[in-house]
N, C-alpha and C. Protein backbone atom coordinates (compact mmCIF):
# COMPACT_ATOMS: atom_id res chain seq x y z
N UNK A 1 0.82 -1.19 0.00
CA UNK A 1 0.00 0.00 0.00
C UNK A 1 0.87 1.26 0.00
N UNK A 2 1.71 1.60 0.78
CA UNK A 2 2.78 2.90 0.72
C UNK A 2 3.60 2.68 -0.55
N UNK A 3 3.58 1.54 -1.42
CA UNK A 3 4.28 1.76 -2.72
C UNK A 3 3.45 2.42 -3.95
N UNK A 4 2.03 2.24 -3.21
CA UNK A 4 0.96 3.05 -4.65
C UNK A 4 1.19 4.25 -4.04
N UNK A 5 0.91 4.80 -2.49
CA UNK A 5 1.04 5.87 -2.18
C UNK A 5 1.95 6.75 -2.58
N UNK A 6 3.20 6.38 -2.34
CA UNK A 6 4.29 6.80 -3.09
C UNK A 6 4.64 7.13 -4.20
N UNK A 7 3.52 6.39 -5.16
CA UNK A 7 3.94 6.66 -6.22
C UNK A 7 3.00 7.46 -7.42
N UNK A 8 1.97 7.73 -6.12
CA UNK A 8 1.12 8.62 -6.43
C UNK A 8 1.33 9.88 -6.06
N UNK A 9 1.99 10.15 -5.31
CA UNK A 9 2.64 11.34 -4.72
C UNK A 9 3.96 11.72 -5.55
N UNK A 10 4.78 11.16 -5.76
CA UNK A 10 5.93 11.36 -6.96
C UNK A 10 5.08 12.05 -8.01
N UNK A 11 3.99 11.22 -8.71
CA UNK A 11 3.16 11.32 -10.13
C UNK A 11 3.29 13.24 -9.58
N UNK A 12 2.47 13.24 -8.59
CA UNK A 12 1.98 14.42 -8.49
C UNK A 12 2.86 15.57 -8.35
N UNK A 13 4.21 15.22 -7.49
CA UNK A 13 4.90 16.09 -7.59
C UNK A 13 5.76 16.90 -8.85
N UNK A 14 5.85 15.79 -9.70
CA UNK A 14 6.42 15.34 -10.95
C UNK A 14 5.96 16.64 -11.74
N UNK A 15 4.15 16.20 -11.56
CA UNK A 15 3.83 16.82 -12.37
C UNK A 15 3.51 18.88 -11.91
N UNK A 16 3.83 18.84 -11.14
CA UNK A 16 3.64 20.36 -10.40
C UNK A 16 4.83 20.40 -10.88
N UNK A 17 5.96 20.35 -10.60
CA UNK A 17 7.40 20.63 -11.04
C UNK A 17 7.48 20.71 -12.20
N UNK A 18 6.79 19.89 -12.99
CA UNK A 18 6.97 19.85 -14.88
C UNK A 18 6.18 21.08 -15.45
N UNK A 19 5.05 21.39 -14.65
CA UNK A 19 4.12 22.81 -14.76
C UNK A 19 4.80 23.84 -14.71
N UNK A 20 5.51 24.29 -13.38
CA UNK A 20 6.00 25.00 -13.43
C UNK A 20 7.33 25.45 -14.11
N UNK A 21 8.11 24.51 -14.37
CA UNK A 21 9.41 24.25 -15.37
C UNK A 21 9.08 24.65 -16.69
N UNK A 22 7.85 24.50 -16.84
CA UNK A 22 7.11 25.07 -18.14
C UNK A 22 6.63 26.04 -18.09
N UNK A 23 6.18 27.01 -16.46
CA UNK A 23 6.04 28.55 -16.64
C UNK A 23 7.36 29.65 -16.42
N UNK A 24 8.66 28.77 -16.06
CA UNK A 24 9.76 29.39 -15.87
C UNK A 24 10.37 30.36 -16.38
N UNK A 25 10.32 30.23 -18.12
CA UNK A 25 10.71 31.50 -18.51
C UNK A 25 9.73 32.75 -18.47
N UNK A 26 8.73 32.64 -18.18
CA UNK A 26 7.69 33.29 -18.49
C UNK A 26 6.83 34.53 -17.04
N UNK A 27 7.66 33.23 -15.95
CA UNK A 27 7.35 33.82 -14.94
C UNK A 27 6.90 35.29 -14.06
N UNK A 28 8.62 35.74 -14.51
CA UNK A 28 8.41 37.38 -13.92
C UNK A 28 7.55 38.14 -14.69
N UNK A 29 7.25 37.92 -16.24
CA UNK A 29 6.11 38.37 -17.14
C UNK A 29 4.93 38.65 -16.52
N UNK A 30 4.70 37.20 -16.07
CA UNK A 30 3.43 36.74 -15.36
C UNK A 30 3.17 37.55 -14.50
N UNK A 31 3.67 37.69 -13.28
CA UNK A 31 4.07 38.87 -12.03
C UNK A 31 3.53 40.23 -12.92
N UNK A 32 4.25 40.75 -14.11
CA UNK A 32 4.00 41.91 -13.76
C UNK A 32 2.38 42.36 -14.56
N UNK A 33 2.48 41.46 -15.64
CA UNK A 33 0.35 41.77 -16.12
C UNK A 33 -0.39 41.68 -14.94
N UNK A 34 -0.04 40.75 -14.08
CA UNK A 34 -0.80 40.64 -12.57
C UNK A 34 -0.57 41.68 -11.32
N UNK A 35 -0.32 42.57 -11.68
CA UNK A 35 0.86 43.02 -10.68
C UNK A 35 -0.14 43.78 -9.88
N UNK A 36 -1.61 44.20 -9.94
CA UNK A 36 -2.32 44.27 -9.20
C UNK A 36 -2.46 43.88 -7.93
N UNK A 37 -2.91 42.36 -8.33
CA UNK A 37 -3.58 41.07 -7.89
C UNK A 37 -1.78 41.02 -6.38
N UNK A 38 -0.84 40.99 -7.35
CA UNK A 38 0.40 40.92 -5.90
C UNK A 38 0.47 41.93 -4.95
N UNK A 39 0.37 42.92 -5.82
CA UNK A 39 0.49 43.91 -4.46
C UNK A 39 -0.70 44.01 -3.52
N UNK A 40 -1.70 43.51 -3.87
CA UNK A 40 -2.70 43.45 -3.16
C UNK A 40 -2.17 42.44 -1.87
N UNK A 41 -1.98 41.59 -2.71
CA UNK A 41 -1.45 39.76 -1.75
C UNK A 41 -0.27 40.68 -0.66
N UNK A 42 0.64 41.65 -1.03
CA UNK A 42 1.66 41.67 -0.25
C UNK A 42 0.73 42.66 1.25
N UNK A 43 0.42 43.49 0.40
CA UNK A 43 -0.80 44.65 1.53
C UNK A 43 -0.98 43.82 2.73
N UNK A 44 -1.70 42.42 2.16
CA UNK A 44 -2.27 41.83 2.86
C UNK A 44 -1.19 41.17 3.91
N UNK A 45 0.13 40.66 3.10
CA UNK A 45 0.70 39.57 3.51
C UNK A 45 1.51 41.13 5.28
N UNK A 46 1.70 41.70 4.88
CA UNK A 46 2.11 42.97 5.39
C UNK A 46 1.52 43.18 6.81
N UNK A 47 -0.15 42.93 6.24
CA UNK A 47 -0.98 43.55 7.46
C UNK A 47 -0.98 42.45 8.28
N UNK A 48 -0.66 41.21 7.87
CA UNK A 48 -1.03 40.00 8.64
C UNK A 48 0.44 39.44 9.56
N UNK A 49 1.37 40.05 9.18
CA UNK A 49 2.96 39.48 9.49
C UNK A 49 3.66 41.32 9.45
N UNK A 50 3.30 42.36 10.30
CA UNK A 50 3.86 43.84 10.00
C UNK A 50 5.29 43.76 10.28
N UNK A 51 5.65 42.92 11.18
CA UNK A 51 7.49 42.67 11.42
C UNK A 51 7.96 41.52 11.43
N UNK A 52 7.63 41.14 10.45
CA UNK A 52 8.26 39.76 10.15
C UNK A 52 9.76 39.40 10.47
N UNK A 53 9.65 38.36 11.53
CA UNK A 53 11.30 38.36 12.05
C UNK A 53 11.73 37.14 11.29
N UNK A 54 11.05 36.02 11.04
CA UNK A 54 11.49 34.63 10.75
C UNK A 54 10.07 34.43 9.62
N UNK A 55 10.70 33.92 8.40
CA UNK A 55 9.36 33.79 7.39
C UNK A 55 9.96 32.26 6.87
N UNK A 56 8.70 31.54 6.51
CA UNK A 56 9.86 30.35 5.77
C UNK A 56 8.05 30.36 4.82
N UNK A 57 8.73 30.46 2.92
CA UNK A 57 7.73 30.76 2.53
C UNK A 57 8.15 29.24 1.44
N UNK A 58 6.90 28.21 1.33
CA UNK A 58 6.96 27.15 0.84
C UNK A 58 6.14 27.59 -0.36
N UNK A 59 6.83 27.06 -1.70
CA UNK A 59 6.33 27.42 -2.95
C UNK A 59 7.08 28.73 -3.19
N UNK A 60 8.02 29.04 -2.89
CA UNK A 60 8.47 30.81 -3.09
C UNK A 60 8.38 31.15 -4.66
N UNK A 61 8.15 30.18 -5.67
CA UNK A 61 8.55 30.82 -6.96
C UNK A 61 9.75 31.49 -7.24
N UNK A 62 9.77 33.38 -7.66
CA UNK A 62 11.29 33.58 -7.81
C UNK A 62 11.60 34.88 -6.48
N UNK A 63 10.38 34.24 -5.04
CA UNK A 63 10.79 35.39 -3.81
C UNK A 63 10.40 36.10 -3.81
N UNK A 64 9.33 36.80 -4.49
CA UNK A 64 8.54 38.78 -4.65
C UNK A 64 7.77 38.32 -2.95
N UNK A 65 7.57 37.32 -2.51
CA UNK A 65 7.25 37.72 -1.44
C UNK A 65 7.70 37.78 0.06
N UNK A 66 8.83 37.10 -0.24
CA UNK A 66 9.63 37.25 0.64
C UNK A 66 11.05 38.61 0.61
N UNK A 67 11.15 38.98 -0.78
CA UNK A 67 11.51 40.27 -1.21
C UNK A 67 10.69 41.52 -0.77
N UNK A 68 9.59 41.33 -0.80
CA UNK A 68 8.42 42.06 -0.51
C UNK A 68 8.05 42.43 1.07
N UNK A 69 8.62 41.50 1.70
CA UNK A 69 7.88 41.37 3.06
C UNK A 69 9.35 41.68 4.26
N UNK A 70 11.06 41.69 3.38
CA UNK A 70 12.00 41.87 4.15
C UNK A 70 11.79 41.50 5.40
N UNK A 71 11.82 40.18 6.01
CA UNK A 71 11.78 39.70 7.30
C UNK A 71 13.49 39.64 7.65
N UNK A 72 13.55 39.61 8.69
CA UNK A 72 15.14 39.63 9.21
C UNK A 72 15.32 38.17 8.48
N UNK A 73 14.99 37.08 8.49
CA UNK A 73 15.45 36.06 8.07
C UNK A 73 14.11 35.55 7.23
N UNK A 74 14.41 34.89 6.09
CA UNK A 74 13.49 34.40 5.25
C UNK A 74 14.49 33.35 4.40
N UNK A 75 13.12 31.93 4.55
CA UNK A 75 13.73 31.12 3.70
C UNK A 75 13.08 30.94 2.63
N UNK A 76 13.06 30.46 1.26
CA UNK A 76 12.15 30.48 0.23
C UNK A 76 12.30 29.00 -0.16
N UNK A 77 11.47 27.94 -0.41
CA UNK A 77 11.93 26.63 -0.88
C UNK A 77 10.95 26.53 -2.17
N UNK A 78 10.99 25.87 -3.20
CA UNK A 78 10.16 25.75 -4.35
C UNK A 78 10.50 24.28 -5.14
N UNK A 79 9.82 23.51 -5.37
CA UNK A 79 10.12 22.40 -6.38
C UNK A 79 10.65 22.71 -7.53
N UNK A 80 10.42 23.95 -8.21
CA UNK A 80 11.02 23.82 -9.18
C UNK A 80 12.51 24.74 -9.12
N UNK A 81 13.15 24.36 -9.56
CA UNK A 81 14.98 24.95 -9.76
C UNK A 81 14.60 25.86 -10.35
N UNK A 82 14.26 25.66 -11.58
CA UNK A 82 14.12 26.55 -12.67
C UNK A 82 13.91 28.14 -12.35
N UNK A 83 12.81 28.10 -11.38
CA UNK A 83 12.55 29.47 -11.14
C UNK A 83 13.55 29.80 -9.63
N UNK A 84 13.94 29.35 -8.87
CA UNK A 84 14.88 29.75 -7.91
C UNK A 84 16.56 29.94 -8.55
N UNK A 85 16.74 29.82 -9.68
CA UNK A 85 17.78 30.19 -10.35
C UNK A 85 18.07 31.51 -10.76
């Protein structure tokens, strides 16, 4: 049973990583036609965390929000390389 699990969870990760590896070049593009919609997210992220001492942001993409939010320490982790490069 943990070998289907497993390997249903790989499938999935696989495929989030292959998604995004495929929005990589395109990314910061993306950010800025949207660029509304983020700064809104940061307003928010701002009002909810105003002195952020320690942030650990899972999914970071290429960091606008942890760039955004300057916590004394911030970690950013993302499946895909592509865009943390």
């Amino acid at each position: 049973m943990s070998s289907e699990k497993d390997r249903f969870l790989a499938e999935k990760e696989e495929g989030s990583r292959s998604h995004y590896r495929d929005l990589a070049p395109h990314y910061g593009q993306w950010l800025v036609r949207r660029k509304y919609y983020y700064q809104r997210k940061i307003r928010l992220l701002r009002h909810l965390l105003p002195l952020p001492g320690r942030v650990l942001e899972i999914g970071c993409g290429l960091g606008q929000n942890l760039a955004a939010l300057a916590p004394q320490y911030g970690l950013g982790i993302d499946l895909c390389r592509e865009l943390l490069d």
